[in-house]
C-alpha atoms as a PDB file:
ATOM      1  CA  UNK A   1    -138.735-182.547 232.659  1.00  0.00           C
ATOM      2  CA  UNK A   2    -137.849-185.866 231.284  1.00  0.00           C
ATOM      3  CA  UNK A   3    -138.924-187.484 227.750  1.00  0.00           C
ATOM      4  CA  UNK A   4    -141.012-190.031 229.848  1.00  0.00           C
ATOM      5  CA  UNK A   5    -142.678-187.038 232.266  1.00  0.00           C
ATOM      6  CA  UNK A   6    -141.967-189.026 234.908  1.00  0.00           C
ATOM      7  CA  UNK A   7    -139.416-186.758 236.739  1.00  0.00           C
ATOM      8  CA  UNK A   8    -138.810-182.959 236.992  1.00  0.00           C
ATOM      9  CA  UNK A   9    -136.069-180.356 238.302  1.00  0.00           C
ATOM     10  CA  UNK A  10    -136.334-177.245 239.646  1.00  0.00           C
ATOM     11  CA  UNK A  11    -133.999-174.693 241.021  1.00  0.00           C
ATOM     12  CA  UNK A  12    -134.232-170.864 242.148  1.00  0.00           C
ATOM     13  CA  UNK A  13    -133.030-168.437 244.562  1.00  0.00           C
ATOM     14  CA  UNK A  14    -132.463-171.462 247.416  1.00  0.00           C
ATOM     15  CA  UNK A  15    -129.090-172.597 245.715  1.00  0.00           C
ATOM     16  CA  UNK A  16    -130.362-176.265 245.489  1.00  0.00           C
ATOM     17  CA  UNK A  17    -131.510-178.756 242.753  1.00  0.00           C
ATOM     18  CA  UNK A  18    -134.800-180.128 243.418  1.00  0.00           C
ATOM     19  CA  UNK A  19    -136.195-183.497 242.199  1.00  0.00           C
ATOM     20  CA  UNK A  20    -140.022-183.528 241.817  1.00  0.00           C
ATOM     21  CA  UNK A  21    -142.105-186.558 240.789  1.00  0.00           C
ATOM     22  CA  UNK A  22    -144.842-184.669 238.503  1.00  0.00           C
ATOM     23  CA  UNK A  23    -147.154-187.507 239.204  1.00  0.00           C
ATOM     24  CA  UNK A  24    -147.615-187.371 242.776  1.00  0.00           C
ATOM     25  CA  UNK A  25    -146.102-184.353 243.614  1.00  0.00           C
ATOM     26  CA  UNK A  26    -144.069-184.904 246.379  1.00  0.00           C
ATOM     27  CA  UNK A  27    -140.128-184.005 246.341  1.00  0.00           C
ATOM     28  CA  UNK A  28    -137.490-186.736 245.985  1.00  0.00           C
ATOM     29  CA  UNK A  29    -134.354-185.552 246.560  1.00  0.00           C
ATOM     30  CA  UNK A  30    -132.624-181.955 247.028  1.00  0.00           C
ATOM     31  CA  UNK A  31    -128.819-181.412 245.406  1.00  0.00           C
ATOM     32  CA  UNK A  32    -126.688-179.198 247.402  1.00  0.00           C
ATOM     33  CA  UNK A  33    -124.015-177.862 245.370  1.00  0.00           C
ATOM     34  CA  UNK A  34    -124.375-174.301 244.016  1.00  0.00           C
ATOM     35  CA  UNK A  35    -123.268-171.163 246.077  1.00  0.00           C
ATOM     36  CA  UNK A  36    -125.929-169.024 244.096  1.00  0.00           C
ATOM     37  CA  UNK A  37    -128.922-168.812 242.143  1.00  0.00           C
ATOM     38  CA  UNK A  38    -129.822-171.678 239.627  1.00  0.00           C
ATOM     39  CA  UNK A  39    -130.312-170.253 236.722  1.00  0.00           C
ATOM     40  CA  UNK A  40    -130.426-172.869 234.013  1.00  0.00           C
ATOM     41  CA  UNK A  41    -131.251-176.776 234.111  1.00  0.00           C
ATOM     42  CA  UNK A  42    -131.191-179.663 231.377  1.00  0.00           C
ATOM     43  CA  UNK A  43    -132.256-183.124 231.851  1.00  0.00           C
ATOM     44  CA  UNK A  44    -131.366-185.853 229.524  1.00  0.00           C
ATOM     45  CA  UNK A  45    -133.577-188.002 227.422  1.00  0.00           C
ATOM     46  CA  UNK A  46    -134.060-190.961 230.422  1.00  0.00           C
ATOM     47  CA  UNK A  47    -133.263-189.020 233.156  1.00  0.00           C
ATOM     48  CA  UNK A  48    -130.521-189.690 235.042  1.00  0.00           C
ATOM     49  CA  UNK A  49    -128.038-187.202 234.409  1.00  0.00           C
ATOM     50  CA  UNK A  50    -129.170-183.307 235.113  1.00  0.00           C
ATOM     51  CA  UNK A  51    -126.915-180.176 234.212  1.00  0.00           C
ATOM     52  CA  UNK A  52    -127.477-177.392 236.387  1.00  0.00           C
ATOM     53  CA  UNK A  53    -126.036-173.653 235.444  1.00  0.00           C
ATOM     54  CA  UNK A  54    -126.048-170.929 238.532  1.00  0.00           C
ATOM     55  CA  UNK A  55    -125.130-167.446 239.076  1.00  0.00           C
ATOM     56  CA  UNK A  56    -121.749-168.969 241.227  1.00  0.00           C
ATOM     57  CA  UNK A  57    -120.288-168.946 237.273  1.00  0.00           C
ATOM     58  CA  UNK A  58    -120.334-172.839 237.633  1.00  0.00           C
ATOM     59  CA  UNK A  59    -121.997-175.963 235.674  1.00  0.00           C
ATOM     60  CA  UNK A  60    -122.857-178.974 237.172  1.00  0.00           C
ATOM     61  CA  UNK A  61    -123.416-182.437 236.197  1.00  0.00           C
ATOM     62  CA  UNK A  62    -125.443-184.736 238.749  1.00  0.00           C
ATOM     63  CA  UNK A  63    -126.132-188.309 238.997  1.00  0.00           C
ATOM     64  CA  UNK A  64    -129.669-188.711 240.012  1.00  0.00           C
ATOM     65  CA  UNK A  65    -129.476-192.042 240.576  1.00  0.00           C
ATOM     66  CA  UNK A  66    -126.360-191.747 242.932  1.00  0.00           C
ATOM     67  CA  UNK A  67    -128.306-188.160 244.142  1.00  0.00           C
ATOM     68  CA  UNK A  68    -123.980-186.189 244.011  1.00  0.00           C
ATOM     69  CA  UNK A  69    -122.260-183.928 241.868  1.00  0.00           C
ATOM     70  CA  UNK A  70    -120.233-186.015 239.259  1.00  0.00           C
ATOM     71  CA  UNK A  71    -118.372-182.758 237.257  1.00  0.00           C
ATOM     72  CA  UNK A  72    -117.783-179.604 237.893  1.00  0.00           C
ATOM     73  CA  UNK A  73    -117.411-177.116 235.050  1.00  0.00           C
ATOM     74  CA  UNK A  74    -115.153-173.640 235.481  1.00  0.00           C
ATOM     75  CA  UNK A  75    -115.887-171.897 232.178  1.00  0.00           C
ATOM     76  CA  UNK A  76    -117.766-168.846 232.750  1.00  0.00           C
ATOM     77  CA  UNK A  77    -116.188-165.819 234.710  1.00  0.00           C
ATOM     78  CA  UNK A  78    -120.094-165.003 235.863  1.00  0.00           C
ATOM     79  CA  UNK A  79    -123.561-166.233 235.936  1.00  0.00           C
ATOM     80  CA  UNK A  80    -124.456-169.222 233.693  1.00  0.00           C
ATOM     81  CA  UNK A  81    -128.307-168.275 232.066  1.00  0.00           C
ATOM     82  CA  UNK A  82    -128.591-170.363 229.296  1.00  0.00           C
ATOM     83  CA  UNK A  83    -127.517-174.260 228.501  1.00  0.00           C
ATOM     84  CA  UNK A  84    -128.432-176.540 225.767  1.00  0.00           C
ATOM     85  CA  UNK A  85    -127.223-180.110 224.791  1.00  0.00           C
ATOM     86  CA  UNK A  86    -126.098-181.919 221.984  1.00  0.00           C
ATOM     87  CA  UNK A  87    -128.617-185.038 221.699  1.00  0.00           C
ATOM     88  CA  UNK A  88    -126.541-187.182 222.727  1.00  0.00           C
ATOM     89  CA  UNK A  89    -125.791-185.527 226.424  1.00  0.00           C
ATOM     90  CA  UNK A  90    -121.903-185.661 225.642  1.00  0.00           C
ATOM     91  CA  UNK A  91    -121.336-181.932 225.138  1.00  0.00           C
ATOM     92  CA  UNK A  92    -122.954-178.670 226.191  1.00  0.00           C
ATOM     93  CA  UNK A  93    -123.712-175.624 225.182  1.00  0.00           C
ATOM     94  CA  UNK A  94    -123.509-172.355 227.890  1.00  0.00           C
ATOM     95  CA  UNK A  95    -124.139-169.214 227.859  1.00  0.00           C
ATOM     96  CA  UNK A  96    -124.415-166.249 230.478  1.00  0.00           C
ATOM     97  CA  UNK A  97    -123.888-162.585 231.921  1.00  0.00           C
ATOM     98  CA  UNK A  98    -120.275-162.840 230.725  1.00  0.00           C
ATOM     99  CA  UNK A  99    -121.248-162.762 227.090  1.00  0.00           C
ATOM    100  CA  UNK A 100    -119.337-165.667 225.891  1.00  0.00           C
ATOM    101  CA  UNK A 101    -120.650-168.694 224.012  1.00  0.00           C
ATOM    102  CA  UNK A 102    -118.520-171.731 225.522  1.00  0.00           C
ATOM    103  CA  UNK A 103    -118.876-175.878 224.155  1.00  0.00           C
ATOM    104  CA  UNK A 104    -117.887-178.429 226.444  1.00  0.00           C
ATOM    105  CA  UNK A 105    -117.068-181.981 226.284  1.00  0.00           C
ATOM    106  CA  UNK A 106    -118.863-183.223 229.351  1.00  0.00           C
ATOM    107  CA  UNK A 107    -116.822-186.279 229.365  1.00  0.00           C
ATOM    108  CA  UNK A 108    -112.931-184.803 229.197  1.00  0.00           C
ATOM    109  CA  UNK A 109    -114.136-181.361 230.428  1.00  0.00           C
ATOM    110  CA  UNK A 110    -112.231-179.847 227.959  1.00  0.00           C
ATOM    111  CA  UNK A 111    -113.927-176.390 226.598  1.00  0.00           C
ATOM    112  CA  UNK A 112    -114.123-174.295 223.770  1.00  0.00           C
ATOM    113  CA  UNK A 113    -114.796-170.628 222.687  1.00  0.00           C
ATOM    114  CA  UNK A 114    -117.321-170.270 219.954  1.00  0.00           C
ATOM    115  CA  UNK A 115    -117.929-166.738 220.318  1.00  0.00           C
ATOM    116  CA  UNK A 116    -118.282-163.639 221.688  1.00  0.00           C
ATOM    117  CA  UNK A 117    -121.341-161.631 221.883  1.00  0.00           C
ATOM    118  CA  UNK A 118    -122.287-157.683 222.678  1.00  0.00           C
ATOM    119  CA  UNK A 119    -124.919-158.637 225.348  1.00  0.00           C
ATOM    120  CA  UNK A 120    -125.648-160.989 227.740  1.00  0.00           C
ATOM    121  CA  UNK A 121    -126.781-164.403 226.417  1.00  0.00           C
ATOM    122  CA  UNK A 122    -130.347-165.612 227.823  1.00  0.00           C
ATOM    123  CA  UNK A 123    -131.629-168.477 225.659  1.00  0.00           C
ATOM    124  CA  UNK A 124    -130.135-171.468 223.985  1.00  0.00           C
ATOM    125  CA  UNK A 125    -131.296-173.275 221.211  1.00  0.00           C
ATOM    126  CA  UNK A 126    -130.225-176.333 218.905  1.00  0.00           C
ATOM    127  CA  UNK A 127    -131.923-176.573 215.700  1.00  0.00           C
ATOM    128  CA  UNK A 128    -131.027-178.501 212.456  1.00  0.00           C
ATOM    129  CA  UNK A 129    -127.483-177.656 211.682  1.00  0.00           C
ATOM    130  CA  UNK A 130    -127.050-174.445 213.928  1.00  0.00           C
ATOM    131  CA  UNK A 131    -127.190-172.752 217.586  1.00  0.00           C
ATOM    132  CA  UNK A 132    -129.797-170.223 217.764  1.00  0.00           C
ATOM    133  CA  UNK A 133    -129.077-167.686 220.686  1.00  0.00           C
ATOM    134  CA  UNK A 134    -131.081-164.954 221.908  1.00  0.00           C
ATOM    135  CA  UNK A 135    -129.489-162.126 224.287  1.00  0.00           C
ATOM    136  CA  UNK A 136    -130.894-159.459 225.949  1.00  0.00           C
ATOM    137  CA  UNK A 137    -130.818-157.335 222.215  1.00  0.00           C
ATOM    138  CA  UNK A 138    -134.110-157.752 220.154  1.00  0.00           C
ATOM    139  CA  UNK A 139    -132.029-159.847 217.941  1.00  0.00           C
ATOM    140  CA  UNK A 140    -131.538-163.396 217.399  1.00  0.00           C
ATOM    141  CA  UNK A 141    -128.527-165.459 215.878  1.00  0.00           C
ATOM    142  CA  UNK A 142    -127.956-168.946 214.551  1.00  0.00           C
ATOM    143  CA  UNK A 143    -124.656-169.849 214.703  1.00  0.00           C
ATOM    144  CA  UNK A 144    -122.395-172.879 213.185  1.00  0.00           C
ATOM    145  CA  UNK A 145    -122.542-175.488 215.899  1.00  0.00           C
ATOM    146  CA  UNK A 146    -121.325-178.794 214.300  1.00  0.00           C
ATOM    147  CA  UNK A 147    -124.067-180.376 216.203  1.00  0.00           C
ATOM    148  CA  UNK A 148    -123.997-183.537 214.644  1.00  0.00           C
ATOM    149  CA  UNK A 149    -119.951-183.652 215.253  1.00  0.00           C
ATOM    150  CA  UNK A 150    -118.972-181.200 218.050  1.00  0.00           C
ATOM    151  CA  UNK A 151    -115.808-182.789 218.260  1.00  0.00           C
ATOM    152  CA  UNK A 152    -114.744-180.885 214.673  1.00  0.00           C
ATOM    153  CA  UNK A 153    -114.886-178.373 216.870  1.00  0.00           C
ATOM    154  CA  UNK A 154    -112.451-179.228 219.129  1.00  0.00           C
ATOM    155  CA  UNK A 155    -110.155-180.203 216.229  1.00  0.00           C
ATOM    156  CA  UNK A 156    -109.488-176.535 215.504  1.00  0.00           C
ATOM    157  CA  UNK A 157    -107.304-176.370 218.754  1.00  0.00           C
ATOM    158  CA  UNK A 158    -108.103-173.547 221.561  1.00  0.00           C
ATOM    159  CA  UNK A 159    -109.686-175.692 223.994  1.00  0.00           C
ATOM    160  CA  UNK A 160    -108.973-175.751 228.128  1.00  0.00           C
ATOM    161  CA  UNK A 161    -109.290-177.827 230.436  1.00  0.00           C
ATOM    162  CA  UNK A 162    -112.563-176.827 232.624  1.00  0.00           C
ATOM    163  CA  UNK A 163    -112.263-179.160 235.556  1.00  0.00           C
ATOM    164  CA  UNK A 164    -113.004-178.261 239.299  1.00  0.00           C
ATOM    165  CA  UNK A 165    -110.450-175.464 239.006  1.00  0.00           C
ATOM    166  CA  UNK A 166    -111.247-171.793 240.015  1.00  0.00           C
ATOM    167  CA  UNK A 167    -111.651-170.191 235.983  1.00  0.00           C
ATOM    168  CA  UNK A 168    -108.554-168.133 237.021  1.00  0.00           C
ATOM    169  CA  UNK A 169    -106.714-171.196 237.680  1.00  0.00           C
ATOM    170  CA  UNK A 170    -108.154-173.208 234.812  1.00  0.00           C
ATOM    171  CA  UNK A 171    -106.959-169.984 232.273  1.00  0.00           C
ATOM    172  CA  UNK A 172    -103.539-170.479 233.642  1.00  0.00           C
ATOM    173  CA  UNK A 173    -103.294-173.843 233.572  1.00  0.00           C
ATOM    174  CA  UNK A 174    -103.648-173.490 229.485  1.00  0.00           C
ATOM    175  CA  UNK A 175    -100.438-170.973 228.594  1.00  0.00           C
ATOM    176  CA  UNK A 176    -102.242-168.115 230.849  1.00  0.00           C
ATOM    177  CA  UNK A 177    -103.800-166.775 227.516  1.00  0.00           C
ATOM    178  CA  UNK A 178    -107.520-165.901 226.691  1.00  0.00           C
ATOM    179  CA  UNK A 179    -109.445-168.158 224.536  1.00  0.00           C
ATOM    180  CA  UNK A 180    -109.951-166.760 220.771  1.00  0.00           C
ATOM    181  CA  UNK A 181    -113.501-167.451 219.150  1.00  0.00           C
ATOM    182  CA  UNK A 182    -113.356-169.885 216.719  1.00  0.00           C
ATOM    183  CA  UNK A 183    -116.729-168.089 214.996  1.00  0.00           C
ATOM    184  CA  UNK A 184    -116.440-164.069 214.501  1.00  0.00           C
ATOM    185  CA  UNK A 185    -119.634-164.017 212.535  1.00  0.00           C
ATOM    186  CA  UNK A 186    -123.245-165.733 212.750  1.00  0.00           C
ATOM    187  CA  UNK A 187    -124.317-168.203 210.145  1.00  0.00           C
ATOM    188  CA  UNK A 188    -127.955-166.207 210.119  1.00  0.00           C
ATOM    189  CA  UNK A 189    -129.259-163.334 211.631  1.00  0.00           C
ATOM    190  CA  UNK A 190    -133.108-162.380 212.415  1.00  0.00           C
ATOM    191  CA  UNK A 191    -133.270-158.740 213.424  1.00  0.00           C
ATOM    192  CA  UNK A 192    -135.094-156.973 215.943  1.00  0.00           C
ATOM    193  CA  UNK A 193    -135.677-153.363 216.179  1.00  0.00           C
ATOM    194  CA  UNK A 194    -133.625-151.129 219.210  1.00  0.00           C
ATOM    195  CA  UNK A 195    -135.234-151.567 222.250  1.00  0.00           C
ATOM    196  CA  UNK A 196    -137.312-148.318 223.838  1.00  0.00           C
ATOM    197  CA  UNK A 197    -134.942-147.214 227.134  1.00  0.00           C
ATOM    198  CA  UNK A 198    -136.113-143.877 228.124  1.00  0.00           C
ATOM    199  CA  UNK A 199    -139.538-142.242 227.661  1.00  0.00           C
ATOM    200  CA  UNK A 200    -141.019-138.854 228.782  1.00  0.00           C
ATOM    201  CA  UNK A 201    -145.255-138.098 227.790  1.00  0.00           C
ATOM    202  CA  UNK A 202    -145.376-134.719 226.914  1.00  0.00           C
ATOM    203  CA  UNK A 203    -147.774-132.247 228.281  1.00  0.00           C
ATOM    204  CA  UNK A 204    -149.734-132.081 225.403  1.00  0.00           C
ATOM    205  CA  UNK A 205    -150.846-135.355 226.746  1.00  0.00           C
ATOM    206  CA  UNK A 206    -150.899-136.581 223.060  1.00  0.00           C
ATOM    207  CA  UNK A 207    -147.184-136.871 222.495  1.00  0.00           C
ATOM    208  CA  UNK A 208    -144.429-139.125 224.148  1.00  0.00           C
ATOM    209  CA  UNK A 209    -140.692-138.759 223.110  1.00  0.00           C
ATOM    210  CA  UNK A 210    -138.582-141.999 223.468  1.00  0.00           C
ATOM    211  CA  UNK A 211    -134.991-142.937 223.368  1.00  0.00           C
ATOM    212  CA  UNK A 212    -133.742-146.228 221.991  1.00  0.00           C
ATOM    213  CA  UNK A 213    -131.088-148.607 222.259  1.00  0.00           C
ATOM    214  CA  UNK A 214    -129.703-146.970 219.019  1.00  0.00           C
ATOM    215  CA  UNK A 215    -129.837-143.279 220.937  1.00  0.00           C
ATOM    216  CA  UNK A 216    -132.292-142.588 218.582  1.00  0.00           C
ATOM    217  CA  UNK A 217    -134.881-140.197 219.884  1.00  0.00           C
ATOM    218  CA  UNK A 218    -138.780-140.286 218.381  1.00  0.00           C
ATOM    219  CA  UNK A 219    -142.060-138.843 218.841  1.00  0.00           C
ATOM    220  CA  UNK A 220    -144.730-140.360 219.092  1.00  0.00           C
ATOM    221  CA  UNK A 221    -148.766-139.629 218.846  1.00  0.00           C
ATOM    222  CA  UNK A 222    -150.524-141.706 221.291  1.00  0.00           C
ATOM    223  CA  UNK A 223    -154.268-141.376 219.488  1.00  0.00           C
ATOM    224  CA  UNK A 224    -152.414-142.662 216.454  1.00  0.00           C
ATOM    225  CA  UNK A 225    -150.196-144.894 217.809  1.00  0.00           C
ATOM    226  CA  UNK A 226    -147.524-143.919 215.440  1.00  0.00           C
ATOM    227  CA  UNK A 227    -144.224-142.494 215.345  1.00  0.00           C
ATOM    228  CA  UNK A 228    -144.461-138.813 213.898  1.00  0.00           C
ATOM    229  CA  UNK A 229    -140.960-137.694 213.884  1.00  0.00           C
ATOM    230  CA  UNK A 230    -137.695-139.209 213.927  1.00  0.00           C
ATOM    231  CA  UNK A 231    -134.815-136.876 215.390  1.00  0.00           C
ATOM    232  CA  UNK A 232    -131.928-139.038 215.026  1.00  0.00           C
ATOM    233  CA  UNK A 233    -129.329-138.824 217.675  1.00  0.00           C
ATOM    234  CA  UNK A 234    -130.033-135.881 219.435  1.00  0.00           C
ATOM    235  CA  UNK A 235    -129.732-135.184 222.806  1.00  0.00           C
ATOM    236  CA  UNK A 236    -132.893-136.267 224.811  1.00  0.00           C
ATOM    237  CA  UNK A 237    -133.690-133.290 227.630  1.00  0.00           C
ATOM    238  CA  UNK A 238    -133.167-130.695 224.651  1.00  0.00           C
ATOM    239  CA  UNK A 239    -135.483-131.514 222.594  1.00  0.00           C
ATOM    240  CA  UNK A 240    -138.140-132.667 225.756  1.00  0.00           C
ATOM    241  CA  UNK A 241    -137.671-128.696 226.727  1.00  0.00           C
ATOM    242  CA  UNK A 242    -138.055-127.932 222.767  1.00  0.00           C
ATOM    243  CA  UNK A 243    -141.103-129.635 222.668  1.00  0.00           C
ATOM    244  CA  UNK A 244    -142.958-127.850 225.864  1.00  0.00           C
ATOM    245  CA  UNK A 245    -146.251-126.606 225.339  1.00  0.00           C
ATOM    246  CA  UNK A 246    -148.164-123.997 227.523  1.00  0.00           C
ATOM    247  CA  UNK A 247    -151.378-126.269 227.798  1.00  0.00           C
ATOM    248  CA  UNK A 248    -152.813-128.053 230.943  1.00  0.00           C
ATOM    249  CA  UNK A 249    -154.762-131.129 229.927  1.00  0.00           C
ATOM    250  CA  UNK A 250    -155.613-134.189 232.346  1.00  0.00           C
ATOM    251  CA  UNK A 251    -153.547-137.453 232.525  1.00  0.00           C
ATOM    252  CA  UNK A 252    -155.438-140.422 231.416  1.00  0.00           C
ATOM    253  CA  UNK A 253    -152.367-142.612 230.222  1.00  0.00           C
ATOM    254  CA  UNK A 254    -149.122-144.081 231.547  1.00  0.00           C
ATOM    255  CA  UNK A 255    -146.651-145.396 229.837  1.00  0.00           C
ATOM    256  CA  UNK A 256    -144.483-148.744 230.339  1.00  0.00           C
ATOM    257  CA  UNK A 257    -141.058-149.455 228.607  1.00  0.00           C
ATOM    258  CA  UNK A 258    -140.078-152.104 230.539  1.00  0.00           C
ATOM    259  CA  UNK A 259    -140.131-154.668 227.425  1.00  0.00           C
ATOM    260  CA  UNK A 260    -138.696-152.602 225.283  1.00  0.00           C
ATOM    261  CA  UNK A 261    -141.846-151.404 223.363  1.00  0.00           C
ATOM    262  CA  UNK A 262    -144.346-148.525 223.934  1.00  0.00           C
ATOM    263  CA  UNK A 263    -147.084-150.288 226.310  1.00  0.00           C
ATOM    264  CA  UNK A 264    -150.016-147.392 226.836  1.00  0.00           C
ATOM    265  CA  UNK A 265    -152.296-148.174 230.004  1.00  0.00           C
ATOM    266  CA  UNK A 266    -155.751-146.021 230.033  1.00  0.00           C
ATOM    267  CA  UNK A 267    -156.327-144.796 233.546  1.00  0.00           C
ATOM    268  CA  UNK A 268    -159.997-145.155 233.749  1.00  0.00           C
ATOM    269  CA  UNK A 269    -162.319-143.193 234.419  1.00  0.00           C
ATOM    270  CA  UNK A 270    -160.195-140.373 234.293  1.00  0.00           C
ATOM    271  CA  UNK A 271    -159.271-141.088 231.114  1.00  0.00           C
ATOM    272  CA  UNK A 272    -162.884-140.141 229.723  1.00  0.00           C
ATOM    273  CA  UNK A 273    -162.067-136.115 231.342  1.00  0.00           C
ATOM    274  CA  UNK A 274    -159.163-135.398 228.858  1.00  0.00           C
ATOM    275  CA  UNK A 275    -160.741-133.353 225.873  1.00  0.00           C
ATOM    276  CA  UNK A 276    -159.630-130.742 223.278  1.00  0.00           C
ATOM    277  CA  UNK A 277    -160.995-128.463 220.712  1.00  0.00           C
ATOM    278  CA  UNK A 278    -160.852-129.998 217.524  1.00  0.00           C
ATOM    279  CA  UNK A 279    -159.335-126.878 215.836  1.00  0.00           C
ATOM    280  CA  UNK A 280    -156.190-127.236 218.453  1.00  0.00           C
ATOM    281  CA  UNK A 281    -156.112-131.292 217.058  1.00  0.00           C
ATOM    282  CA  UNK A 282    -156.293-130.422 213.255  1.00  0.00           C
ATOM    283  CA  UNK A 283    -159.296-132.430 212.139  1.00  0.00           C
ATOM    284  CA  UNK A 284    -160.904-131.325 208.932  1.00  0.00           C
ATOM    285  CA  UNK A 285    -164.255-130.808 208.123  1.00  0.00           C
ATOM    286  CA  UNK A 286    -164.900-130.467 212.252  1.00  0.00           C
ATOM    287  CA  UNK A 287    -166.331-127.537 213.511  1.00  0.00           C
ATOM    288  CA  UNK A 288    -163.871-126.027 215.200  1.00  0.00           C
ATOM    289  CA  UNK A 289    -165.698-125.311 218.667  1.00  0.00           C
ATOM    290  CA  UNK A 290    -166.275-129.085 218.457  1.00  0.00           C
ATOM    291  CA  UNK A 291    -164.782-131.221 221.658  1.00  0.00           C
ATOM    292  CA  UNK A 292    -162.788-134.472 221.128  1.00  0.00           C
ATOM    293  CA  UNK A 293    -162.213-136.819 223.850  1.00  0.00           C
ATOM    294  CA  UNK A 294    -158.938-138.093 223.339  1.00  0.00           C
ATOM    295  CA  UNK A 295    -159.074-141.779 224.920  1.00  0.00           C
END
């Protein structure tokens, strides 16, 4: 949306840009452009110019007020997820599946490599004196951005030309050489802890073992909500069979990785049936005949 509020873009799986005015609702104009998803869209400050990045591996720059396509930008080698601009509108920041951190000079369309990343970037920032990106690792990194004077950027040499060019073309077209990153290391660094990617719930129905992004493999204690042992890198079906138990106890729990983190979901009301003796859960100063229910 726009400083004002007074106009707002949209794009999705249809391939086109949509205009809304947020005020009445209604749809102004559509921008046909894109081959594939949009996945990314900046507006400047008074609303007249809109950058659109899209899983075609393309960035576009549209006049609103002429409703075309002014520039289009061959940097990425895939999708486009993330864009951010300088205040000013002249240069932009992009992102994407291919991992690279490009700056262009929306005016000359000449790019730059910043740098290089291990995953796939999904969100752009600028803040103060830096580029804050966040990629699909739990870990976030500002980088130098010269955002105040991109073009010191460009001074260091290693730019292309990023025209209307197919990339392939474009790479050739500047000595048929990769671009080197003119940043190898982050200004700042706020890290996350590995990401959960594998899970099993034991059939102790007390106990799940996970596998992280770090191939470390934990257990956990669901009534605790803790981890209880830490096995290092070790492989992940040997110690599941390791841990097998001879015991038949209800389900009353899933379990959901999907974000990364251990999300427990009680399946009620079956989760009420799922007792044990307390001498079988080590509780002192419990008669041991005594039943716990574990939810």
């Amino acid at each position: 949306m726009n400083d004002s509020g007074s106009l707002l873009v949209s794009g999705g799986t249809e391939k086109v840009v949509r205009v809304w005015d947020p005020r009445t609702g209604s749809k102004t104009m559509k921008l046909k452009g894109h081959t594939d998803n949009i996945r990314a869209l900046l507006l400047d400050s008074t609303g007249r110019f809109c950058l659109s990045g899209s899983s075609d591996s393309m960035i576009r720059l549209w006049d609103l007020g002429q409703q075309r396509c002014v520039h289009s930008y061959a940097v990425h080698t895939d999708s486009v997820w993330a864009l951010a601009s300088t205040p000013t509108f002249s240069h932009v920041y992009s992102g994407g599946r291919d991992l690279s951190l490009y700056l262009t000079d929306l005016a000359v369309r000449e790019s730059v490599l910043l740098c290089t990343k291990d995953h796939p970037i999904l969100q752009l920032a600028l803040h103060g004196d830096g580029l804050w990106v966040a990629t699909t690792d739990s870990s976030v990194h500002k980088w130098p951005a010269e955002v105040h004077n991109p073009q010191k950027v460009f001074e260091r040499g290693g730019s292309f030309l990023a025209g209307n060019l197919s990339f392939s073309r474009a790479r050739v077209s500047l000595e048929g050489s990769t671009p080197v990153p003119i940043f190898k290391e982050p200004s700042f660094s706020i890290y996350g802890t590995p990401g959960i990617v594998q899970h099993e719930i034991l059939n102790n129905r007390r106990h799940v073992l996970t596998k992280d992004t770090a191939d470390a493999v934990k257990l956990w204690e669901i009534t605790r909500g803790a981890v209880t042992q830490n096995y290092g890198e070790v492989s992940f079906d040997n110690k599941k069979e390791e841990l097998f138990e001879m015991v038949s106890i209800p389900a009353w729990f899933t379990v959901d990785t999907r974000h990364g983190c251990l999300a427990v979901h009680l399946d009620t009301p079956q989760c009420f049936s799922a007792e044990m003796y307390s001498a079988d859960l080590n509780i002192p100063g419990k008669p041991e005949d005594d039943k716990v229910n574990l939810a």
